[in-house]
Every structure is written in C-alpha cells, then in structure tokens.
N, C-alpha and C. Protein backbone atom coordinates (compact mmCIF):
# COMPACT_ATOMS: atom_id res chain seq x y z
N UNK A 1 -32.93 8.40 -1.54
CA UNK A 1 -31.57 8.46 -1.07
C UNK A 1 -31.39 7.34 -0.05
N UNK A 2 -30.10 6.60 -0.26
CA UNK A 2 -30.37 5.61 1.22
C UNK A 2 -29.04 5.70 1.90
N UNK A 3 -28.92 5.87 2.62
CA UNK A 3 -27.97 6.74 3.58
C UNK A 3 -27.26 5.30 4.07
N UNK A 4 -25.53 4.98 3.85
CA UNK A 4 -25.04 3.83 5.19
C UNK A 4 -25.24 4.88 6.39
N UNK A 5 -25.58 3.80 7.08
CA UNK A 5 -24.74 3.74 9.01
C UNK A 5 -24.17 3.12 9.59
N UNK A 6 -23.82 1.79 8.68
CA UNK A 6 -22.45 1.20 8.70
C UNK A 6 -21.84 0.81 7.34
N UNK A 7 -20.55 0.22 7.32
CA UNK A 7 -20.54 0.42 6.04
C UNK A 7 -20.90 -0.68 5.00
N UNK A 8 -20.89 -0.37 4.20
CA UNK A 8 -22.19 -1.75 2.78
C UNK A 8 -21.40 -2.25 1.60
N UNK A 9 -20.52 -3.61 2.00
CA UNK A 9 -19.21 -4.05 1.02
C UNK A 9 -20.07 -5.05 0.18
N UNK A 10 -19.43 -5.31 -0.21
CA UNK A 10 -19.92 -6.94 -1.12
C UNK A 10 -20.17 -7.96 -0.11
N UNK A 11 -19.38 -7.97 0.82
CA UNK A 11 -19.82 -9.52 1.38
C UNK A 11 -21.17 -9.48 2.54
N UNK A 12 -21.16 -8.01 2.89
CA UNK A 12 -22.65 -7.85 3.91
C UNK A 12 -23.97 -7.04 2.63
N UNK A 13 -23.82 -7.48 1.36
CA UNK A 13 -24.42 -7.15 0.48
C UNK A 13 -24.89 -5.90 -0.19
N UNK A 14 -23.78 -5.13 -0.80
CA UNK A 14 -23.78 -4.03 -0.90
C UNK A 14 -24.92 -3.51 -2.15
N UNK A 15 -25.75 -2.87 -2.49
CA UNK A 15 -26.53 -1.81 -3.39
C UNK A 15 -25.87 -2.65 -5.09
N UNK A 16 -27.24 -2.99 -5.15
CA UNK A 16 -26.22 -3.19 -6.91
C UNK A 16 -27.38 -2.46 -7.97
N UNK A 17 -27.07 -1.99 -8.95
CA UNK A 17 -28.05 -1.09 -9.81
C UNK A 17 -27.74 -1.81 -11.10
N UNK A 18 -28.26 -1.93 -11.78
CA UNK A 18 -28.41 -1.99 -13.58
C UNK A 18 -28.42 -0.96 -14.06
N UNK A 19 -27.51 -0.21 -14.77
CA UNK A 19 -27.36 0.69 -15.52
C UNK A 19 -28.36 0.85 -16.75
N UNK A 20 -29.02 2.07 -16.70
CA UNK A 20 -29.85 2.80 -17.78
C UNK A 20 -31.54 1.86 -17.86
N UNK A 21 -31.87 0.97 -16.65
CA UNK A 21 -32.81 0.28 -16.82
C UNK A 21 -34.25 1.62 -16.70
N UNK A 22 -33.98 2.75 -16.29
CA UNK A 22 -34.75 3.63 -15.27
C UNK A 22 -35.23 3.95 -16.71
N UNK A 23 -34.44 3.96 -18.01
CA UNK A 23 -35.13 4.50 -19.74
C UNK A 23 -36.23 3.88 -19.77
N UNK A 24 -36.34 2.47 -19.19
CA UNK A 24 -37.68 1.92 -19.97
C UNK A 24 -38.59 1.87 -18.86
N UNK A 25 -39.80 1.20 -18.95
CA UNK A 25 -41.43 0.71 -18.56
C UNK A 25 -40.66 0.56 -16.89
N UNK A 26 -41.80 1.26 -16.12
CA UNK A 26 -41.91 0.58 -15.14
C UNK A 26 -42.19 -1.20 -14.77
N UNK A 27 -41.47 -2.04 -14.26
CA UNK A 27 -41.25 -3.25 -14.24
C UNK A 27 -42.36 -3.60 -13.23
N UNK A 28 -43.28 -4.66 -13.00
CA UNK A 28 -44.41 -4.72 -12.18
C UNK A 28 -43.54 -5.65 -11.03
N UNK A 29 -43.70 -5.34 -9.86
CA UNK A 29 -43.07 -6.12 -8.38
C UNK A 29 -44.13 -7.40 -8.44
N UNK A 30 -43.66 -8.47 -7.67
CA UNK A 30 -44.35 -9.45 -7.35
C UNK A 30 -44.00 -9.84 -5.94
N UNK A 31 -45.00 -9.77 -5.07
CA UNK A 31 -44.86 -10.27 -3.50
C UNK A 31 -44.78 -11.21 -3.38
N UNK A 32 -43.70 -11.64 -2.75
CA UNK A 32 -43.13 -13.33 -2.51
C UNK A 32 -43.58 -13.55 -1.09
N UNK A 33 -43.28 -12.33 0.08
CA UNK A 33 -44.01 -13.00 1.04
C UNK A 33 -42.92 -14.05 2.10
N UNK A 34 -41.54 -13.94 1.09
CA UNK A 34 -40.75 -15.06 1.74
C UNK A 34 -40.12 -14.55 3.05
N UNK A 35 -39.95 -15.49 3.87
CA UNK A 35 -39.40 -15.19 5.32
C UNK A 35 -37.96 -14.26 5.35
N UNK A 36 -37.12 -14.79 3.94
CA UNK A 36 -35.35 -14.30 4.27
C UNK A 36 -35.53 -12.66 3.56
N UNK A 37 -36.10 -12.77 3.42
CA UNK A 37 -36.51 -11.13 2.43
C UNK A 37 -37.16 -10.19 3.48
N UNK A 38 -35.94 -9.25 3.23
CA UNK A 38 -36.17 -8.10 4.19
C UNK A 38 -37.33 -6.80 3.97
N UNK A 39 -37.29 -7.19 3.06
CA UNK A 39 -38.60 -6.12 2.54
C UNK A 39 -40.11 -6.53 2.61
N UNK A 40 -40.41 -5.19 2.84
CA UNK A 40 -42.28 -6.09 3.61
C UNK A 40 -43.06 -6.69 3.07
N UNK A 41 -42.74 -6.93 1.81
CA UNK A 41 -43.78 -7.92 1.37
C UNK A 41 -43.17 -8.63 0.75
N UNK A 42 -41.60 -8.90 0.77
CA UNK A 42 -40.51 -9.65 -0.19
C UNK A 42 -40.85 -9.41 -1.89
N UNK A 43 -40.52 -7.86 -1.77
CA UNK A 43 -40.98 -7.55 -3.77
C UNK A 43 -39.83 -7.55 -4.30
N UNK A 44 -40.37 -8.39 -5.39
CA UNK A 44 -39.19 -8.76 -6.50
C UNK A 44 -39.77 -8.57 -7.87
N UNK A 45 -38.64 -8.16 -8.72
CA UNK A 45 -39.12 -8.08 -10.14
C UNK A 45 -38.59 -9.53 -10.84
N UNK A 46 -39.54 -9.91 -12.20
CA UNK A 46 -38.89 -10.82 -12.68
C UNK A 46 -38.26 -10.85 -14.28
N UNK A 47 -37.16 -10.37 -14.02
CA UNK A 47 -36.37 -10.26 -14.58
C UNK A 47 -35.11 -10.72 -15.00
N UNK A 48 -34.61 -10.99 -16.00
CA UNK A 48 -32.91 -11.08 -16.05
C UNK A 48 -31.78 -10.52 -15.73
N UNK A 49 -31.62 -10.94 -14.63
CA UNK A 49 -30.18 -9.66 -14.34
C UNK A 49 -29.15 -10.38 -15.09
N UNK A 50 -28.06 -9.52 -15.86
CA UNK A 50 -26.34 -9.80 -16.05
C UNK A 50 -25.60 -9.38 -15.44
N UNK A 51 -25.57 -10.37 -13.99
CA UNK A 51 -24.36 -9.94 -13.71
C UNK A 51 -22.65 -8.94 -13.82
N UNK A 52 -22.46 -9.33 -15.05
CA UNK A 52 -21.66 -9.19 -15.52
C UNK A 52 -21.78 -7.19 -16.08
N UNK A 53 -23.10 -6.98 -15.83
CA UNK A 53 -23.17 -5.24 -15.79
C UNK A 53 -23.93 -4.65 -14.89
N UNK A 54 -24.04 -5.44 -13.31
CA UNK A 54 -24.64 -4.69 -12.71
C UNK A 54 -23.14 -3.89 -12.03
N UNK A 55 -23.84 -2.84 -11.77
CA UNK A 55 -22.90 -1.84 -10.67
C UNK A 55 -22.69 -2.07 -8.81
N UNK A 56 -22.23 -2.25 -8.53
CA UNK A 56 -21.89 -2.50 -7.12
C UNK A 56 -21.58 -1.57 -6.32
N UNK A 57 -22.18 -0.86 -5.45
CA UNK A 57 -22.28 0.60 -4.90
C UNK A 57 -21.45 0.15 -3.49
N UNK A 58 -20.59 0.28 -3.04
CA UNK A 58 -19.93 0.29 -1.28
C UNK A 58 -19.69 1.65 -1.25
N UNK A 59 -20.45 1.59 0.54
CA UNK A 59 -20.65 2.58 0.76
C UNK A 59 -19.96 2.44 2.60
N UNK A 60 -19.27 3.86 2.83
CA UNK A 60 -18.62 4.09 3.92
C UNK A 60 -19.95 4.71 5.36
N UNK A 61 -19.78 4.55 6.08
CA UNK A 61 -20.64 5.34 6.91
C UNK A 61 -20.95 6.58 6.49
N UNK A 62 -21.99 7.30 6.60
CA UNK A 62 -22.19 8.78 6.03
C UNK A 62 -22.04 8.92 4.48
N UNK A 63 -21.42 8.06 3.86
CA UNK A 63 -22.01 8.43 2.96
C UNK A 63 -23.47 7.89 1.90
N UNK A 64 -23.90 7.66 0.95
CA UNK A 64 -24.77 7.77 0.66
C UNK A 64 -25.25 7.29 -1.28
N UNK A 65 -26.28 7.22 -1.53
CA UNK A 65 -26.92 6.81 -3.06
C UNK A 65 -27.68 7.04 -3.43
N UNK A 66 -28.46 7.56 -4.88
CA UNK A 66 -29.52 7.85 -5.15
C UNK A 66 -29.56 7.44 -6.36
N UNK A 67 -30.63 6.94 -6.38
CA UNK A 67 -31.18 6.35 -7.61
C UNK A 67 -32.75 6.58 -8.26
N UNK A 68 -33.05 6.65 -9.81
CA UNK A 68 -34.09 7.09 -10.25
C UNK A 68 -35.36 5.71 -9.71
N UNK A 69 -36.13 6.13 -9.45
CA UNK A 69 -37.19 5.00 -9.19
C UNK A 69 -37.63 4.18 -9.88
N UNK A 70 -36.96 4.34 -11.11
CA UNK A 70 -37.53 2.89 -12.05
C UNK A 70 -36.26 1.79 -12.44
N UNK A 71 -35.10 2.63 -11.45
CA UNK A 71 -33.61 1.84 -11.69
C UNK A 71 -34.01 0.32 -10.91
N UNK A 72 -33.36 -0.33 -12.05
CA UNK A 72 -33.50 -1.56 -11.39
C UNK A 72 -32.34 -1.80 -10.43
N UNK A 73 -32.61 -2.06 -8.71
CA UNK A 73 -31.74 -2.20 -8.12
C UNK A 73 -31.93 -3.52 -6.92
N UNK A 74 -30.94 -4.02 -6.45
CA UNK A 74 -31.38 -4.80 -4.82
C UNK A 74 -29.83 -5.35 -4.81
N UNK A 75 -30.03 -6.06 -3.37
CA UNK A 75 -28.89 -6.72 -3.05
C UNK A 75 -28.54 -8.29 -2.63
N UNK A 76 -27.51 -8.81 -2.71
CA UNK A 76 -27.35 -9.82 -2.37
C UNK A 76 -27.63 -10.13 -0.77
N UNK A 77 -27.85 -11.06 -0.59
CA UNK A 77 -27.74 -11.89 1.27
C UNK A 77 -26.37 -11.01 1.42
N UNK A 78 -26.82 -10.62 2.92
CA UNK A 78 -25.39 -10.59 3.97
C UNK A 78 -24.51 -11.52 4.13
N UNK A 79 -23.68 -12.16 3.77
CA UNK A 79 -22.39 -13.26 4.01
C UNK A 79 -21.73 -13.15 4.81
N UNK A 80 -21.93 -11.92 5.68
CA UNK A 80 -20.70 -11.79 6.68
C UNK A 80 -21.39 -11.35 8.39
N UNK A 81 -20.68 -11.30 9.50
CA UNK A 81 -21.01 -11.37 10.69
C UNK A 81 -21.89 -10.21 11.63
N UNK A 82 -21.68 -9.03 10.04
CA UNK A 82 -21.96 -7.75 11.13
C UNK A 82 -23.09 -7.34 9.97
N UNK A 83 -23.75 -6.70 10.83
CA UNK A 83 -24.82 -5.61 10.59
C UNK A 83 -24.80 -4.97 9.41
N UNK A 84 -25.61 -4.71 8.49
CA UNK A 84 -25.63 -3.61 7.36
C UNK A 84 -27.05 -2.82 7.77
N UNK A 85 -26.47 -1.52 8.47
CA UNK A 85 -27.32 -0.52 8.81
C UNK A 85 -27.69 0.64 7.76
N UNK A 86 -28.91 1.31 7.44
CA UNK A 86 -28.90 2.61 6.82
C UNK A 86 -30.31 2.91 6.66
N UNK A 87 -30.67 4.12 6.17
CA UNK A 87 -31.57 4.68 6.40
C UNK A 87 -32.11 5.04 4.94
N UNK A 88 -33.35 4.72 4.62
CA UNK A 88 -33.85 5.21 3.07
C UNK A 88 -34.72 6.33 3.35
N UNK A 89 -34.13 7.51 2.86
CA UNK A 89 -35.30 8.78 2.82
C UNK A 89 -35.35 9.15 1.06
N UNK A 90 -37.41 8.85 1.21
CA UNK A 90 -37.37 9.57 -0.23
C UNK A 90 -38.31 10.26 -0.45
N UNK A 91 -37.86 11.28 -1.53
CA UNK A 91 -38.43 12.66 -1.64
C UNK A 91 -39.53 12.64 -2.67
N UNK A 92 -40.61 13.31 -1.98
CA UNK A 92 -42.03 12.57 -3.02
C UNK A 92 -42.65 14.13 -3.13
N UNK A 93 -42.85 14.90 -4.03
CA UNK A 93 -43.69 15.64 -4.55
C UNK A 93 -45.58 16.33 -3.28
N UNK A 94 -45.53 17.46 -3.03
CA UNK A 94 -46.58 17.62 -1.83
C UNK A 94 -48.19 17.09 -3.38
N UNK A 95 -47.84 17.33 -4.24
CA UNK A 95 -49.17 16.46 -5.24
C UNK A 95 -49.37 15.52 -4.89
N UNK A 96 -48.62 14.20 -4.52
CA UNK A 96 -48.65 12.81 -4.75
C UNK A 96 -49.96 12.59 -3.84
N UNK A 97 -50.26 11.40 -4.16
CA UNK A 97 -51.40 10.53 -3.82
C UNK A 97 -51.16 9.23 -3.52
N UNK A 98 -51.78 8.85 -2.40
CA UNK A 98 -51.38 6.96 -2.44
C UNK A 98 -52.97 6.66 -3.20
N UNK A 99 -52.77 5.62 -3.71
CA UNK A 99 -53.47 4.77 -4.90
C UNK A 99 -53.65 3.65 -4.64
C-alpha cells in the first residue's frame, strides 16, 4: 500500500502502473546504483514501457494505492517545486523468509 502525505500529480511524478503485467514472470531488477534514483539501490527493470497504456495514479493526501507485487510500476522525476511525500507499508505473510 503506499499511502500520499502530500499530494502525487503528474508533474511531482505521480505512481504509473502497466496494466495486467502482475499475469506474467516475475521481471528480474537490475541495480543501477545511480545518484538521481531514489531507491536504494536504483532498481530498475528492463523493459519496454508504452506509454501510451500506462495508468497514472494522482493521489490526494490520505488517500492511497495498492498494487500486486509483480505489477510493473515507478515514476517519473519530480518537475515541480514541492515535495512528494508518502509512506509504503507492505503486508508480508508471518511464513516469509528473507533469502
């Protein structure tokens, strides 16, 4: 689930998903490592996105998104002046194991 705490438009780079990608193979990440990438090890899949059918999620304060874990999702750069705040909580099974 990833929760705004402020709100997440297109131009401060809002959530974009590929529809029905979550049917197939888990996609393998590759660590880039790059400085502008907010994620800790800059993981990216390499893939083809079409534009032209990803989904664009804006989201208001409080509210919120969930997506299956094999959905292909990420976002564009921030373009604009303010902050895109929020919080990712996700719900993992008391079985699981790190590997």
């Amino acid at each position: 689930m990833w929760v705004a705490l402020s709100p997440a438009t297109h131009r401060n780079g809002c959530m974009q998903f590929m529809p029905r990608t979550h049917l197939g193979e888990v996609i393998e990440h590759t660590d880039t490592w790059e400085s502008g990438n907010i994620l800790t090890r800059g993981q990216t899949i390499n893939v083809r996105i079409d534009p032209e059918k990803a989904v664009s999620v804006q989201l208001e304060p409080g509210e919120a998104s969930f997506h299956h874990v094999k959905m292909w999702h990420g976002s564009d750069a921030n373009q604009s002046d303010d902050r895109r705040i929020s919080i990712a909580i996700r719900y993992i099974p008391t079985r699981t194991r790190q590997t």
